[in-house]
N, C-alpha and C. Protein backbone atom coordinates (compact mmCIF):
# COMPACT_ATOMS: atom_id res chain seq x y z
N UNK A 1 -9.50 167.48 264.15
CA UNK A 1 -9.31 166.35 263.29
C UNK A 1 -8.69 166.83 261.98
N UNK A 2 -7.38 166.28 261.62
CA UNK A 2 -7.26 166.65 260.42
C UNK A 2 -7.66 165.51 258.90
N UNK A 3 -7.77 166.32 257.81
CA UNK A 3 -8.62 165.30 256.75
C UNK A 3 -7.21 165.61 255.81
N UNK A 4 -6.95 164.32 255.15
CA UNK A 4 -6.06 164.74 254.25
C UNK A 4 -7.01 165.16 252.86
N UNK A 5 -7.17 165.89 251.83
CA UNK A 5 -7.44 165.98 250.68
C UNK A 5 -6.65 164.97 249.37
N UNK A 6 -7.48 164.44 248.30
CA UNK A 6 -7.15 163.91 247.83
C UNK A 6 -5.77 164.63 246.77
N UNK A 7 -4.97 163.57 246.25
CA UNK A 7 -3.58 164.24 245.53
C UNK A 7 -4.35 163.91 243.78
N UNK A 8 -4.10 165.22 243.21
CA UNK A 8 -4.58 164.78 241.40
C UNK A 8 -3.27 164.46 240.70
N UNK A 9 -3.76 163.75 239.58
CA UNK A 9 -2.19 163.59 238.68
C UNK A 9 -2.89 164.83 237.53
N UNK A 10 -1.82 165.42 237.48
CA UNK A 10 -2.35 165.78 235.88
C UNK A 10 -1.02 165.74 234.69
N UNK A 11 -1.55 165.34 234.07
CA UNK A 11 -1.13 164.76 232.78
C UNK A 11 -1.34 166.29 231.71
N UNK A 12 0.01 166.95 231.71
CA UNK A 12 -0.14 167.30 230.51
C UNK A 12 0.67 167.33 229.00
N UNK A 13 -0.10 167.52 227.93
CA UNK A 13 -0.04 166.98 226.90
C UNK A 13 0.85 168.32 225.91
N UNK A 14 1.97 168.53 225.18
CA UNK A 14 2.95 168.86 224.65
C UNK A 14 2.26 169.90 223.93
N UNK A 15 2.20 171.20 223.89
CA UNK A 15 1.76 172.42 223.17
C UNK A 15 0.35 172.41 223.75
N UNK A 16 0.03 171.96 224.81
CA UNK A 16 -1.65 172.11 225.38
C UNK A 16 -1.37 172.54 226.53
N UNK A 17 -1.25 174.16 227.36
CA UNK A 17 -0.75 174.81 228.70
C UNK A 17 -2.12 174.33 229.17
N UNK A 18 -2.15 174.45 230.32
CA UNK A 18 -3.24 174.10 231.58
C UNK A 18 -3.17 175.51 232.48
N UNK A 19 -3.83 175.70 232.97
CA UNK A 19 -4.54 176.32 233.79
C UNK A 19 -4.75 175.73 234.87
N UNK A 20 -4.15 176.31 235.96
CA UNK A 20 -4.63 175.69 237.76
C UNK A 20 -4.83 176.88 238.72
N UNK A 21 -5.73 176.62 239.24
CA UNK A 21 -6.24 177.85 240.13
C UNK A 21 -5.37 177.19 241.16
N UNK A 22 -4.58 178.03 241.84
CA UNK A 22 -3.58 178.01 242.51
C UNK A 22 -4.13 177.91 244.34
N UNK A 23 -3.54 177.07 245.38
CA UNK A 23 -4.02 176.96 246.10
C UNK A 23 -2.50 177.02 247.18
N UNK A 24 -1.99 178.52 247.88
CA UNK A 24 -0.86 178.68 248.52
C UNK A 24 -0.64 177.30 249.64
N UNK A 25 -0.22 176.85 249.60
CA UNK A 25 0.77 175.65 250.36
C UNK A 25 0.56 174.84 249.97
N UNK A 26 -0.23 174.30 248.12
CA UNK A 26 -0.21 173.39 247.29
C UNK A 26 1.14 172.50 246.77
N UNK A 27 1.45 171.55 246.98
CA UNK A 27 2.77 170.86 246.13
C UNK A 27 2.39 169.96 245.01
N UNK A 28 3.14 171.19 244.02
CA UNK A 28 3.54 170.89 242.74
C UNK A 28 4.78 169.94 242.87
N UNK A 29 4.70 168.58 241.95
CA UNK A 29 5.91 167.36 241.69
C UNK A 29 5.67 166.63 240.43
N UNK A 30 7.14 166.81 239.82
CA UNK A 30 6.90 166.54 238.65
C UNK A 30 7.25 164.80 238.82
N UNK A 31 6.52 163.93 238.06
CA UNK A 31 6.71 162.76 237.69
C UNK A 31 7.16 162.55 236.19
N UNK A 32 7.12 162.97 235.58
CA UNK A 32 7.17 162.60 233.92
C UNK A 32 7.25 163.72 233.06
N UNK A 33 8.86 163.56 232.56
CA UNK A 33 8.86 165.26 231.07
C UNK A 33 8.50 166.15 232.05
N UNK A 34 9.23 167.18 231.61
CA UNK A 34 9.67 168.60 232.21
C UNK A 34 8.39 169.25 231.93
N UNK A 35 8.18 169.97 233.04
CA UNK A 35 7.25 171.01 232.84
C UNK A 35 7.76 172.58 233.06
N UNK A 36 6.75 173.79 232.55
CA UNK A 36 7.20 175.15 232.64
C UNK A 36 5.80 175.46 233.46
N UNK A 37 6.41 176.18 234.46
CA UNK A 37 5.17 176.72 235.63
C UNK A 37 6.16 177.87 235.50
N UNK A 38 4.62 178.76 235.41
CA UNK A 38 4.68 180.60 235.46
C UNK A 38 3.38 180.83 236.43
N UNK A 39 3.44 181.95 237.24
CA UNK A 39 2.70 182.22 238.37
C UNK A 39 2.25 183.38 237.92
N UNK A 40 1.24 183.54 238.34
CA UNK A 40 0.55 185.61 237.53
C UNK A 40 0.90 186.29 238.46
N UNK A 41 1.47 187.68 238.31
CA UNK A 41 1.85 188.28 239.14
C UNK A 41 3.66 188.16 239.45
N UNK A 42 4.73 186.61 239.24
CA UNK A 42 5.53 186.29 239.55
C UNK A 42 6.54 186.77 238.31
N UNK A 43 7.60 186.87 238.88
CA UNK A 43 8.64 187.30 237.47
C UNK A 43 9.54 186.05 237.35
N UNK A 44 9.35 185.24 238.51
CA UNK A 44 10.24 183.68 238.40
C UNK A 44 8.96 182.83 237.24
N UNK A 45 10.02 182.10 236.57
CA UNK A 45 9.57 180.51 236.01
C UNK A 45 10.09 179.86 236.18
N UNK A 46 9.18 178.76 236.40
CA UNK A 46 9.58 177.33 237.02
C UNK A 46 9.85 175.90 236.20
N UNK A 47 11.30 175.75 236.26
CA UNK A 47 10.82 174.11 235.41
C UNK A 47 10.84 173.47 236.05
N UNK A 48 9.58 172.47 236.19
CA UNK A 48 10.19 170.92 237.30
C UNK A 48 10.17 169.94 235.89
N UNK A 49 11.65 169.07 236.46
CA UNK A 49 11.77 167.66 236.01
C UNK A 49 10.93 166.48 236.87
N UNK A 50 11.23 165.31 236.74
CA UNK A 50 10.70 164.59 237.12
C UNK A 50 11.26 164.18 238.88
N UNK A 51 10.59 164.22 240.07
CA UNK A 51 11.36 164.42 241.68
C UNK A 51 11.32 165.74 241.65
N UNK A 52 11.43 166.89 241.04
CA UNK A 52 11.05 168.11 241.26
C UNK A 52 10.19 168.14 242.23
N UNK A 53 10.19 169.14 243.48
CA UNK A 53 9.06 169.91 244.02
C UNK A 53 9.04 171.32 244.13
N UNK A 54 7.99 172.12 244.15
CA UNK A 54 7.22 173.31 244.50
C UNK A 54 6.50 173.45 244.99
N UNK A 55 6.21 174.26 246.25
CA UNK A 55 5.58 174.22 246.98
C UNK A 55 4.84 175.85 246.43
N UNK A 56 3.45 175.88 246.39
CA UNK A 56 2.83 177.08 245.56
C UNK A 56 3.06 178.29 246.92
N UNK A 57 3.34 179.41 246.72
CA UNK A 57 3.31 180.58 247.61
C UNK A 57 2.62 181.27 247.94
N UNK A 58 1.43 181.54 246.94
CA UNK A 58 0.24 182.37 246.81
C UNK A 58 -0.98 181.52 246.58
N UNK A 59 -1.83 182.51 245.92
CA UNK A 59 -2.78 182.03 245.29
C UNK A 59 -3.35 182.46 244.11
N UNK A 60 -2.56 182.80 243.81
CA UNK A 60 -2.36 183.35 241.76
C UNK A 60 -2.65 182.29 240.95
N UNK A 61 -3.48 183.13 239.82
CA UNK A 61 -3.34 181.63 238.93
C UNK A 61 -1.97 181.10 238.45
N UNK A 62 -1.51 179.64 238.06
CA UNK A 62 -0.54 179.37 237.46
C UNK A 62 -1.13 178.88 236.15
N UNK A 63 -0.28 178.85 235.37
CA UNK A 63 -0.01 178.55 234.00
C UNK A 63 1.16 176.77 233.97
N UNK A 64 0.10 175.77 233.29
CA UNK A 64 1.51 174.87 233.53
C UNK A 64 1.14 174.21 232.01
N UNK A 65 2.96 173.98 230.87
CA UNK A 65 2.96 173.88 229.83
C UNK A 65 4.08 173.07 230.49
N UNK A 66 3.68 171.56 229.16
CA UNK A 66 4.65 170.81 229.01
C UNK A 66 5.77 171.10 227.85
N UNK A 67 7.31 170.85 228.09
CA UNK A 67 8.10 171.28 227.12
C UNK A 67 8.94 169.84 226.84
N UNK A 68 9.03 169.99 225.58
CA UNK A 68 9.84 168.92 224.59
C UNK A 68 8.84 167.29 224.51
N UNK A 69 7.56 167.43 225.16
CA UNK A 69 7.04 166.27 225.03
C UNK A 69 5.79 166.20 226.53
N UNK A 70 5.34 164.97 226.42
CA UNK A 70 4.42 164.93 227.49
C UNK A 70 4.96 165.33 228.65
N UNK A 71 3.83 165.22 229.54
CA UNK A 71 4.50 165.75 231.01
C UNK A 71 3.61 165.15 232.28
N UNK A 72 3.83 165.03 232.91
CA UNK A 72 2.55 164.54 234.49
C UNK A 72 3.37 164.48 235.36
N UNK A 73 2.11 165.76 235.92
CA UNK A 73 2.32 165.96 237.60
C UNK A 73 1.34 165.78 238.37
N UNK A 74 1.96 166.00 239.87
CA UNK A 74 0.79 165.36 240.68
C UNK A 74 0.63 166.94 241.90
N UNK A 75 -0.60 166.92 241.99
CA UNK A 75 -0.33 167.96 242.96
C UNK A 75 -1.41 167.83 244.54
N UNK A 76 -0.65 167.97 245.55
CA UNK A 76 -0.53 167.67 246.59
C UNK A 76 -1.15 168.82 247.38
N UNK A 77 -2.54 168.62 248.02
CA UNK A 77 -2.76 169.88 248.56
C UNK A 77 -2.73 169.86 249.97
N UNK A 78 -2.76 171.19 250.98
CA UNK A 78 -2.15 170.88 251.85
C UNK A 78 -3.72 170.62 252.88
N UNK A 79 -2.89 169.53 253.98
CA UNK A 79 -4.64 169.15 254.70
C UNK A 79 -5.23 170.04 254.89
N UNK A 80 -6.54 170.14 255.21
CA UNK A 80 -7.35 170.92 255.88
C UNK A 80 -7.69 170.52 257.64
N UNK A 81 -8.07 171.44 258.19
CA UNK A 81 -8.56 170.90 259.90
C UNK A 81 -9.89 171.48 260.13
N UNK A 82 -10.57 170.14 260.67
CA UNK A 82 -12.04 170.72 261.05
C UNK A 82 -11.98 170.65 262.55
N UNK A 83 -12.56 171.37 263.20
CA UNK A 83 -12.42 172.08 264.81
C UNK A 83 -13.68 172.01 265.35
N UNK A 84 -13.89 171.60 265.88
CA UNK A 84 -15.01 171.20 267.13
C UNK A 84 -15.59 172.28 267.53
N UNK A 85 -17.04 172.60 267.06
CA UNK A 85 -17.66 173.63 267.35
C UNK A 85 -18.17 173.75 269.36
């Protein structure tokens, strides 16, 4: 059976970075104002605009800062499957 998990918005707010414990085959999408995603461990940074996607690779923490103004994203995790004992 697969369960979908619920999708979060997060809203972030202009000089206030966030913190997301990173979850590999998570999708990052930007809806609103550009965001800057940096990955620990990664030498890439990421801007998503708004229709942007990323799909997370690992499971590193990320770092996500809004630039030039607010920002909200939504992030999409990937289902889980429960298996019949």
């Amino acid at each position: 059976m697969q369960i979908d998990t619920a999708c979060a918005l997060m809203p972030l707010a202009h000089h206030r970075p966030q913190r997301l414990r990173a979850s590999a085959g998570a999708c990052l999408r930007g809806l609103r104002g550009t965001t800057w995603v940096t990955i620990d461990f990664d030498r890439r940074d990421l801007v998503l605009e708004p229709g942007d996607e990323y799909v997370l690779e690992s499971d590193a923490p990320v770092m996500l800062s809004a630039l030039g103004g607010d920002a909200l994203l939504k992030e999409t995790c990937k289902p889980h499957y429960i298996y019949p004992i």
